[in-house]
N, C-alpha and C. Protein backbone atom coordinates (compact mmCIF):
# COMPACT_ATOMS: atom_id res chain seq x y z
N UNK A 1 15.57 9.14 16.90
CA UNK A 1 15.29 8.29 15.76
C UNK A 1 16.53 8.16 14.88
N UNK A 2 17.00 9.19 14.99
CA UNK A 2 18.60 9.30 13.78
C UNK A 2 19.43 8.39 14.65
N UNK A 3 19.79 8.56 16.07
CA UNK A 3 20.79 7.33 16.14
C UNK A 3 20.38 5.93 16.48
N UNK A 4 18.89 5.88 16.51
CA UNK A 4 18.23 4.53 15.71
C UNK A 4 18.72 3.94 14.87
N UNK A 5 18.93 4.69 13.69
CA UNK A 5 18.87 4.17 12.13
C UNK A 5 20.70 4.13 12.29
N UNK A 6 21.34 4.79 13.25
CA UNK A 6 23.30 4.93 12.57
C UNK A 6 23.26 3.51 13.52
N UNK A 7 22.90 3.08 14.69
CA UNK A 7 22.49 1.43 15.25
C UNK A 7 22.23 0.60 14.92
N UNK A 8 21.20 0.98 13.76
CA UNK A 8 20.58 -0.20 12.89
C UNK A 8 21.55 -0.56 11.62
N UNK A 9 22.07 0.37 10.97
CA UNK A 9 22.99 0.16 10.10
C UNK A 9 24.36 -0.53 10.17
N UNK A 10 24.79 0.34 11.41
CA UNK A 10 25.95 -0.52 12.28
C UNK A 10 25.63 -2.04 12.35
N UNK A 11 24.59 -2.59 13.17
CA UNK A 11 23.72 -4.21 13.42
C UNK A 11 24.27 -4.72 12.07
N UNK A 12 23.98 -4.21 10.93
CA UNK A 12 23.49 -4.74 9.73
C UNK A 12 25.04 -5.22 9.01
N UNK A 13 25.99 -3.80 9.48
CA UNK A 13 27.01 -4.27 8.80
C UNK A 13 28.29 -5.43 9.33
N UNK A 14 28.29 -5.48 10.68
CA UNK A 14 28.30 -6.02 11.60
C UNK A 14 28.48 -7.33 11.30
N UNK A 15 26.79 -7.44 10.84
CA UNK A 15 26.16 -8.74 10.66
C UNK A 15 26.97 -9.42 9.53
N UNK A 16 27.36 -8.42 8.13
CA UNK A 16 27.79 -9.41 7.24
C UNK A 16 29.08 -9.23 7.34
N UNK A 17 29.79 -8.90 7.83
CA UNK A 17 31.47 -8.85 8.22
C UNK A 17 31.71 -10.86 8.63
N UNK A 18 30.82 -11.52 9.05
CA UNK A 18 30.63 -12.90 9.26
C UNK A 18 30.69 -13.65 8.00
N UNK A 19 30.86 -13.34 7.25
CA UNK A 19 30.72 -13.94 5.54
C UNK A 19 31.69 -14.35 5.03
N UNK A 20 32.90 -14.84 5.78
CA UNK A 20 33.88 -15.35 4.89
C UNK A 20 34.15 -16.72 4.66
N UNK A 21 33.10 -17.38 5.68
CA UNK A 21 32.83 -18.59 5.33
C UNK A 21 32.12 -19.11 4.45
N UNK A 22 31.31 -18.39 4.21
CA UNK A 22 30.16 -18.79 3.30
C UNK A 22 29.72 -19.42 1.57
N UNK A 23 29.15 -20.16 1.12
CA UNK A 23 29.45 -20.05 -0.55
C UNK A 23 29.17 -19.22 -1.22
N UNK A 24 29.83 -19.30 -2.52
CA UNK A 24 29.55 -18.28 -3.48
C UNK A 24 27.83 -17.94 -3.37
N UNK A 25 27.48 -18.87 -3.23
CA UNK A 25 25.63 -18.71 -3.41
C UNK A 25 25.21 -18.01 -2.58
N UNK A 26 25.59 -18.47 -1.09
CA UNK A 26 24.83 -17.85 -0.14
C UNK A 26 25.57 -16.25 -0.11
N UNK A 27 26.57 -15.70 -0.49
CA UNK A 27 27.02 -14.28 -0.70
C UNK A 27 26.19 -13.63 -1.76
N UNK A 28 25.72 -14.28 -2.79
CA UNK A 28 24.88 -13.24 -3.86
C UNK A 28 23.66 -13.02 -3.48
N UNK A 29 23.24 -13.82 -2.40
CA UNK A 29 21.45 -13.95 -1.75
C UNK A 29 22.15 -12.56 -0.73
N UNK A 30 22.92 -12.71 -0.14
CA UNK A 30 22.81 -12.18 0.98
C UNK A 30 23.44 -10.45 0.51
N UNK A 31 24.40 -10.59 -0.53
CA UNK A 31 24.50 -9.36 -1.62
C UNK A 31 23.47 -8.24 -1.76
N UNK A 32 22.57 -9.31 -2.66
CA UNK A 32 21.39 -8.77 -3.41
C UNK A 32 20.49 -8.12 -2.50
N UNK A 33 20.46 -9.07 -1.41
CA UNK A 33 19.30 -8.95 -0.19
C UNK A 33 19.22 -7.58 0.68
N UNK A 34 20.79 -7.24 0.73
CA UNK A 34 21.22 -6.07 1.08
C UNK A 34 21.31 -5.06 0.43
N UNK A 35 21.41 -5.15 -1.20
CA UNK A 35 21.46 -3.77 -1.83
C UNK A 35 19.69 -3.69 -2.02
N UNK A 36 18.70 -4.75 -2.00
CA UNK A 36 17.66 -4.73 -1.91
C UNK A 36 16.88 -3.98 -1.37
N UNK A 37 17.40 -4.27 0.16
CA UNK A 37 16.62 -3.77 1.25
C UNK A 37 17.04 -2.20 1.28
N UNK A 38 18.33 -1.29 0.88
CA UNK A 38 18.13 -0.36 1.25
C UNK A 38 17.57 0.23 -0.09
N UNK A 39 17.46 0.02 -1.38
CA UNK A 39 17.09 0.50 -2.58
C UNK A 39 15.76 0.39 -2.32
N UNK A 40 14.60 -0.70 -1.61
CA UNK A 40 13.84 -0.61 -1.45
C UNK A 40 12.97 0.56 -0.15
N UNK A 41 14.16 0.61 0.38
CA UNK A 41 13.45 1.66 1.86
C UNK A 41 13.82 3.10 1.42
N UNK A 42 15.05 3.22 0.66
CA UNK A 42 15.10 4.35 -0.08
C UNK A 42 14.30 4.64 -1.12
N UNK A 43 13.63 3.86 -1.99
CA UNK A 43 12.28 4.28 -2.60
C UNK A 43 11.03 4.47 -1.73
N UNK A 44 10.76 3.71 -0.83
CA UNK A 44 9.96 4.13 -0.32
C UNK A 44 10.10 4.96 0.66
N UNK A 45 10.78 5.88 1.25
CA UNK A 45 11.09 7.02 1.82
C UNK A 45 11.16 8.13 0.89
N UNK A 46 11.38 8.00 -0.64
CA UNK A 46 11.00 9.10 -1.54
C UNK A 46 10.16 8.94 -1.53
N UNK A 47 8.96 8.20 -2.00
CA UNK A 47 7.82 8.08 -2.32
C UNK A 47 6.41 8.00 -1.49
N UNK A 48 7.58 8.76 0.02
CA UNK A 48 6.14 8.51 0.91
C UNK A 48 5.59 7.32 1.67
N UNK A 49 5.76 6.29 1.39
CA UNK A 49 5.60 5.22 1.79
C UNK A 49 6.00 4.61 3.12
N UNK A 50 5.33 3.38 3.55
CA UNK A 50 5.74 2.57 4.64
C UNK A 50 7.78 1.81 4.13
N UNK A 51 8.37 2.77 5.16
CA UNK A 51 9.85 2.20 4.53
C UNK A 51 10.08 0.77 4.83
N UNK A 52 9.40 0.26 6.22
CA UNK A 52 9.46 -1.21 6.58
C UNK A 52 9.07 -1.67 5.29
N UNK A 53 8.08 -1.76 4.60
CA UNK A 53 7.46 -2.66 3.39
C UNK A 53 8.16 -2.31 2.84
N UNK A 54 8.89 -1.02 2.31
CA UNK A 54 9.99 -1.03 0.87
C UNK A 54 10.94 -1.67 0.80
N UNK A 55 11.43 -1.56 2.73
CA UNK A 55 12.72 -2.77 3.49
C UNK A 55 12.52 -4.09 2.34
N UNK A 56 11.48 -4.58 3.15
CA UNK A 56 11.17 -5.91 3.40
C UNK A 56 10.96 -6.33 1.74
N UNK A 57 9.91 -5.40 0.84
CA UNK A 57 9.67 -5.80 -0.71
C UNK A 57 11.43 -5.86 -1.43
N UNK A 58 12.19 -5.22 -0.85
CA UNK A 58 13.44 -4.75 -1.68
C UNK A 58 14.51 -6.02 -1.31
N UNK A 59 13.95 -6.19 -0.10
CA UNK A 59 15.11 -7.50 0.64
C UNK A 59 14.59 -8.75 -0.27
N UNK A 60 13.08 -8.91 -0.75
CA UNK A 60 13.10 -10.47 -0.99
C UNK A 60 13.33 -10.00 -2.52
N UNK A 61 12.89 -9.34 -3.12
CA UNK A 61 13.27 -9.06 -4.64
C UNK A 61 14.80 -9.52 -4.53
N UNK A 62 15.49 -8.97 -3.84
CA UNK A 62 17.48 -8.40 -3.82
C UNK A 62 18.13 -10.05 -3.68
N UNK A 63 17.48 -10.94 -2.84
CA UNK A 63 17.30 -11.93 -2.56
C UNK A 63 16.80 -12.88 -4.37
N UNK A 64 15.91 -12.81 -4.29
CA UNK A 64 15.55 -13.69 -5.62
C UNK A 64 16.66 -13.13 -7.03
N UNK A 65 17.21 -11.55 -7.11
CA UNK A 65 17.88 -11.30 -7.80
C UNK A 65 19.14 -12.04 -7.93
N UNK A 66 19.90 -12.22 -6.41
CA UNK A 66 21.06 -13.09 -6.03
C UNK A 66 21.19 -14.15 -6.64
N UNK A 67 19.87 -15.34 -5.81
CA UNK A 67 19.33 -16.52 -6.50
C UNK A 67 19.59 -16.40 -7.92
N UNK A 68 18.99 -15.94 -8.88
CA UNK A 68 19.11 -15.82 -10.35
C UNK A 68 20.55 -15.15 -10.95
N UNK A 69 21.36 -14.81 -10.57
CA UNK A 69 22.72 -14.39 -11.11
C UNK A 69 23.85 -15.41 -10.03
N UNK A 70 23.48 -15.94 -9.60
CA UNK A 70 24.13 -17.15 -9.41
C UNK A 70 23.72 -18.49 -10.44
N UNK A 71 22.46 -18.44 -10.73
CA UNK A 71 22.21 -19.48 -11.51
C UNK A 71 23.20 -19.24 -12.56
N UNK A 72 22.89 -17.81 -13.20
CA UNK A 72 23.35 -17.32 -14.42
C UNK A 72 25.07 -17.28 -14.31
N UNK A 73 25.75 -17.27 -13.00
CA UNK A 73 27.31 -17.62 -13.10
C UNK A 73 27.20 -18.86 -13.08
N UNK A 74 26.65 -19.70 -12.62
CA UNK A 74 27.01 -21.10 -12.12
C UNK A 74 27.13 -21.83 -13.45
N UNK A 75 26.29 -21.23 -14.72
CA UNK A 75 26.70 -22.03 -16.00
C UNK A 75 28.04 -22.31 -16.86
């Protein structure tokens, strides 16, 4: 299971090393989305919980957070 998760992390970082094309916008979604998802699986791994749902609750919060501090630079 542990070199599950050092695989899955690897995947993940991997994944956004691809980002230098991208706009300012789509980097704060995809930012947020990421400090989201592990703040969310790390609460819910303290707290006992299903970590997939803390994943997944933390990714779209981290996500809508992005969204909204881009609005808030874009002024």
């Amino acid at each position: 299971m542990k070199t599950f998760r050092v695989l899955l992390v690897l995947a993940l970082l991997t994944g956004t090393w691809g980002c230098a094309g991208m706009t300012s916008t789509q980097q704060r979604i995809l930012s947020g989305s990421a400090i989201g998802t592990a703040a969310g699986a790390g609460i819910a791994a303290i707290a006992g919980g299903p970590i997939v749902l803390g994943a997944v609750a933390g990714a779209a919060a981290g996500a809508a957070g992005g969204i909204i501090v881009d609005e808030l630079q874009g002024r």
